[in-house]
C-alpha atoms as a PDB file:
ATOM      1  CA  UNK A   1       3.351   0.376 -18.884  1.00  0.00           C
ATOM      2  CA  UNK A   2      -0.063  -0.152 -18.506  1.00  0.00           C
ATOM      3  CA  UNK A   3      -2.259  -0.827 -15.518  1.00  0.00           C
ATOM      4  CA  UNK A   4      -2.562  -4.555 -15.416  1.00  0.00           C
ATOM      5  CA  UNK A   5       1.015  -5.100 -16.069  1.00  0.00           C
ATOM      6  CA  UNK A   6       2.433  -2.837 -13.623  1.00  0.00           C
ATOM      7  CA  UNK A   7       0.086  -4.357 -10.407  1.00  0.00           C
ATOM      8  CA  UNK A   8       1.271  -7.881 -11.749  1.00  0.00           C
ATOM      9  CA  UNK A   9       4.626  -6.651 -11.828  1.00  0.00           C
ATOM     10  CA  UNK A  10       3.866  -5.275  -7.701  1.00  0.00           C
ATOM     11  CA  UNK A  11       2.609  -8.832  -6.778  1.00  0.00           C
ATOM     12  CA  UNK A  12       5.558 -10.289  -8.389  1.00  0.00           C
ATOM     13  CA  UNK A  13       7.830  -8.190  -6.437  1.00  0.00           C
ATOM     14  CA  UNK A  14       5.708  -8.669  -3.043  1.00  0.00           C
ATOM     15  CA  UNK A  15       7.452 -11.937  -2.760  1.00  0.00           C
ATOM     16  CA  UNK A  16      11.232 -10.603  -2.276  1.00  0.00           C
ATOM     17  CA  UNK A  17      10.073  -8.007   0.358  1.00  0.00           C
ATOM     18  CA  UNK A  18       9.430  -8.197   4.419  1.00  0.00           C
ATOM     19  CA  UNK A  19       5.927  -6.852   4.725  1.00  0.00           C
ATOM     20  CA  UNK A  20       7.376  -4.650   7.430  1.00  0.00           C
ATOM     21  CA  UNK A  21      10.627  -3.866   8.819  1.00  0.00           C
ATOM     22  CA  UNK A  22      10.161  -2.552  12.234  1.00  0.00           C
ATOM     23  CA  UNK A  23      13.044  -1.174  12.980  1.00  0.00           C
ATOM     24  CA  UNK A  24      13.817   0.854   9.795  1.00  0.00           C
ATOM     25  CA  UNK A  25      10.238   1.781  10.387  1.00  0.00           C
ATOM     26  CA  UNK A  26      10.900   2.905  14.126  1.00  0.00           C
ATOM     27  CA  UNK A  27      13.953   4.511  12.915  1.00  0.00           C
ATOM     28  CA  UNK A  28      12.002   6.382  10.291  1.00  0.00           C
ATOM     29  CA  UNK A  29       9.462   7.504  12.199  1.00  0.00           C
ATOM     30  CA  UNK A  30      12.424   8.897  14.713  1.00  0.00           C
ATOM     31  CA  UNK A  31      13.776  11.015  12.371  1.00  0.00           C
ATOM     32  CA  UNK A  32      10.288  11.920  10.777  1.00  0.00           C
ATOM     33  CA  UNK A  33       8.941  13.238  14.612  1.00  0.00           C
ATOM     34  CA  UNK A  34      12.138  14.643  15.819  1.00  0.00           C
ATOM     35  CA  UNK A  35      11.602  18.111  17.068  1.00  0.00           C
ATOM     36  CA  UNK A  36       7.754  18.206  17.026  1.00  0.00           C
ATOM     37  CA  UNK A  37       5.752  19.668  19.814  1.00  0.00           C
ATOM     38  CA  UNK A  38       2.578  16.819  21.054  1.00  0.00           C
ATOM     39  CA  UNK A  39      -0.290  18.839  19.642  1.00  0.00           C
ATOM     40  CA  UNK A  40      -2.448  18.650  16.369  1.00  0.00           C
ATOM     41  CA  UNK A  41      -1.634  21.896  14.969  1.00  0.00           C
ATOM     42  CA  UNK A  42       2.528  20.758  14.950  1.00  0.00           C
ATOM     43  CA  UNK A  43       1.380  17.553  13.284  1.00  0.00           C
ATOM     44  CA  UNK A  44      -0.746  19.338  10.860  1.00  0.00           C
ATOM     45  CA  UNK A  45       2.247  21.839  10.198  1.00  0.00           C
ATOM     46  CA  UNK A  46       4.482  18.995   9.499  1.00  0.00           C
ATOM     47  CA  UNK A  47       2.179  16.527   7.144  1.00  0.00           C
ATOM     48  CA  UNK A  48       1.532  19.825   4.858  1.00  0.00           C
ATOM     49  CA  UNK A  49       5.053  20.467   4.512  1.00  0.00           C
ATOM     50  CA  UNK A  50       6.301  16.796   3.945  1.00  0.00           C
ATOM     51  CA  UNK A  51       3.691  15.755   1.829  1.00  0.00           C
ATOM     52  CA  UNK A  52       3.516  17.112  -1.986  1.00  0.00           C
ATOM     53  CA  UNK A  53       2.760  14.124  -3.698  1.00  0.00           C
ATOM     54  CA  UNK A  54      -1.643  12.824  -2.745  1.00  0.00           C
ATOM     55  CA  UNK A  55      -1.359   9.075  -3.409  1.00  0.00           C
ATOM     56  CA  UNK A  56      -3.358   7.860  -6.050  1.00  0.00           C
ATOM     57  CA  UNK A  57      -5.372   4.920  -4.561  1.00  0.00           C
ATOM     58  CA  UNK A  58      -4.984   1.883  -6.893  1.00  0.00           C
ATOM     59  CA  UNK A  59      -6.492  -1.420  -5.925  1.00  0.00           C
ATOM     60  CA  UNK A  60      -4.630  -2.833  -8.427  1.00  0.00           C
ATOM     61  CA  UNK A  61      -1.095  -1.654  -7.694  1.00  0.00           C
ATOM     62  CA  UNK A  62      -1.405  -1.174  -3.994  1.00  0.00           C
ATOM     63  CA  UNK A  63      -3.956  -2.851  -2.049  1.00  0.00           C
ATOM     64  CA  UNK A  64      -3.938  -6.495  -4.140  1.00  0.00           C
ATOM     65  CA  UNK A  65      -0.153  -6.903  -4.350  1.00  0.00           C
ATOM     66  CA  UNK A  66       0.900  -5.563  -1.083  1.00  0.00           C
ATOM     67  CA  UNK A  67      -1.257  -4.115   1.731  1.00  0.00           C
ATOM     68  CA  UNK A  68      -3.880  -6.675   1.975  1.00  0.00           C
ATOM     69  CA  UNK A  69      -1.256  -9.669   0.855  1.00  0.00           C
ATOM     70  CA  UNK A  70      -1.320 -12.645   3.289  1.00  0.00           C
ATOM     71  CA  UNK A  71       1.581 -14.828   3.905  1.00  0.00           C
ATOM     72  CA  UNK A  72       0.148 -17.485   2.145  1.00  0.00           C
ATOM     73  CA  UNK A  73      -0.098 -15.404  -1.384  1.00  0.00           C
ATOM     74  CA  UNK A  74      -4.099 -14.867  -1.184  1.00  0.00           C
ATOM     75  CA  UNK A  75      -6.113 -12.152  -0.059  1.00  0.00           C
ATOM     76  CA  UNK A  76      -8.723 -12.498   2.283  1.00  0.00           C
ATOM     77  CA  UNK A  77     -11.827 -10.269   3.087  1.00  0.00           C
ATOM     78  CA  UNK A  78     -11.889  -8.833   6.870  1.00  0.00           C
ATOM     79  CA  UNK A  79     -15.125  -9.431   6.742  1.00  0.00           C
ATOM     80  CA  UNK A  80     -16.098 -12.737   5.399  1.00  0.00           C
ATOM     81  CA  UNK A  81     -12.534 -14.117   5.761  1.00  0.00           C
ATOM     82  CA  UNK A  82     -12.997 -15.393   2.048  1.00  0.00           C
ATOM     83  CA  UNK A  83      -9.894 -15.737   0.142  1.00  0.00           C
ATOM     84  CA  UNK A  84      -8.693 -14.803  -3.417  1.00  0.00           C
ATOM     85  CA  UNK A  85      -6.319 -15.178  -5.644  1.00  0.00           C
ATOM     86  CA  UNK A  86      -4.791 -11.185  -5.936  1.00  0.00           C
ATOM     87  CA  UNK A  87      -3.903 -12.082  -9.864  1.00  0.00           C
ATOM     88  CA  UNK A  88      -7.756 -12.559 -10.580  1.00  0.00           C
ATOM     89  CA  UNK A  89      -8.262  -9.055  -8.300  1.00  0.00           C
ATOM     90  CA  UNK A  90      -5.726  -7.514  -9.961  1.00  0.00           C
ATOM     91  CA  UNK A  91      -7.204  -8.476 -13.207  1.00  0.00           C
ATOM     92  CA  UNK A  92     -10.710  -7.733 -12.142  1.00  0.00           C
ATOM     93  CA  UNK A  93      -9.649  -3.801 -10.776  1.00  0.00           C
ATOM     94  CA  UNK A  94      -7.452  -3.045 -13.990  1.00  0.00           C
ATOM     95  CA  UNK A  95     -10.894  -3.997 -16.338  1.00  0.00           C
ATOM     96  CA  UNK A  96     -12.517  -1.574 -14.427  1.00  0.00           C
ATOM     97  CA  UNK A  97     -10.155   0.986 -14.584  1.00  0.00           C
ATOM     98  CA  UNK A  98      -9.918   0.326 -18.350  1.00  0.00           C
ATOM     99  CA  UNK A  99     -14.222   0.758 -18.480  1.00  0.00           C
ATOM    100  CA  UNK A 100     -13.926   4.266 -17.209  1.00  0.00           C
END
């Protein structure tokens, strides 16, 4: 599947999901931080050993269609506070990707 289609497929899906559920996400960090000791070098031990997989950062199938999402379907700068529409984004990131 390519790019395009897959981060239109995301921003589909973004509407049947809570943007965060806090208390499988308190529950999951529970489990995640049981056992570890308050210091960096614990933290650092544990984030090597539970993370194989470096995320591949994708505008297109991450940020657009999820992360920066709004409840009103648009996506707004933190900066200006413009809004878009995350289709035209979405659009606009997989052309890019395609150009490289």
């Amino acid at each position: 599947m390519d790019l395009l289609a897959r981060a239109l497929g995301e921003l589909k899906a973004s509407a049947d999901k809570p943007y965060l559920d806090a208390e499988a996400d308190g529950h999951a960090a529970e489990q995640y931080y049981a056992g570890l000791e308050p210091s960096a070098a614990s933290l650092g031990t544990l984030i090597a050993e539970t993370h194989r997989d470096k995320p591949h950062y994708s505008p297109a199938t991450e940020i657009y269609p999820w992360v920066d999402l709004q409840p009103d379907g648009k996506v707004r700068s933190i900066y200006t506070l413009d809004e878009y529409d995350p289709a035209e984004l979405i659009e606009e990131a997989a052309r890019i990707h395609e150009e490289r």
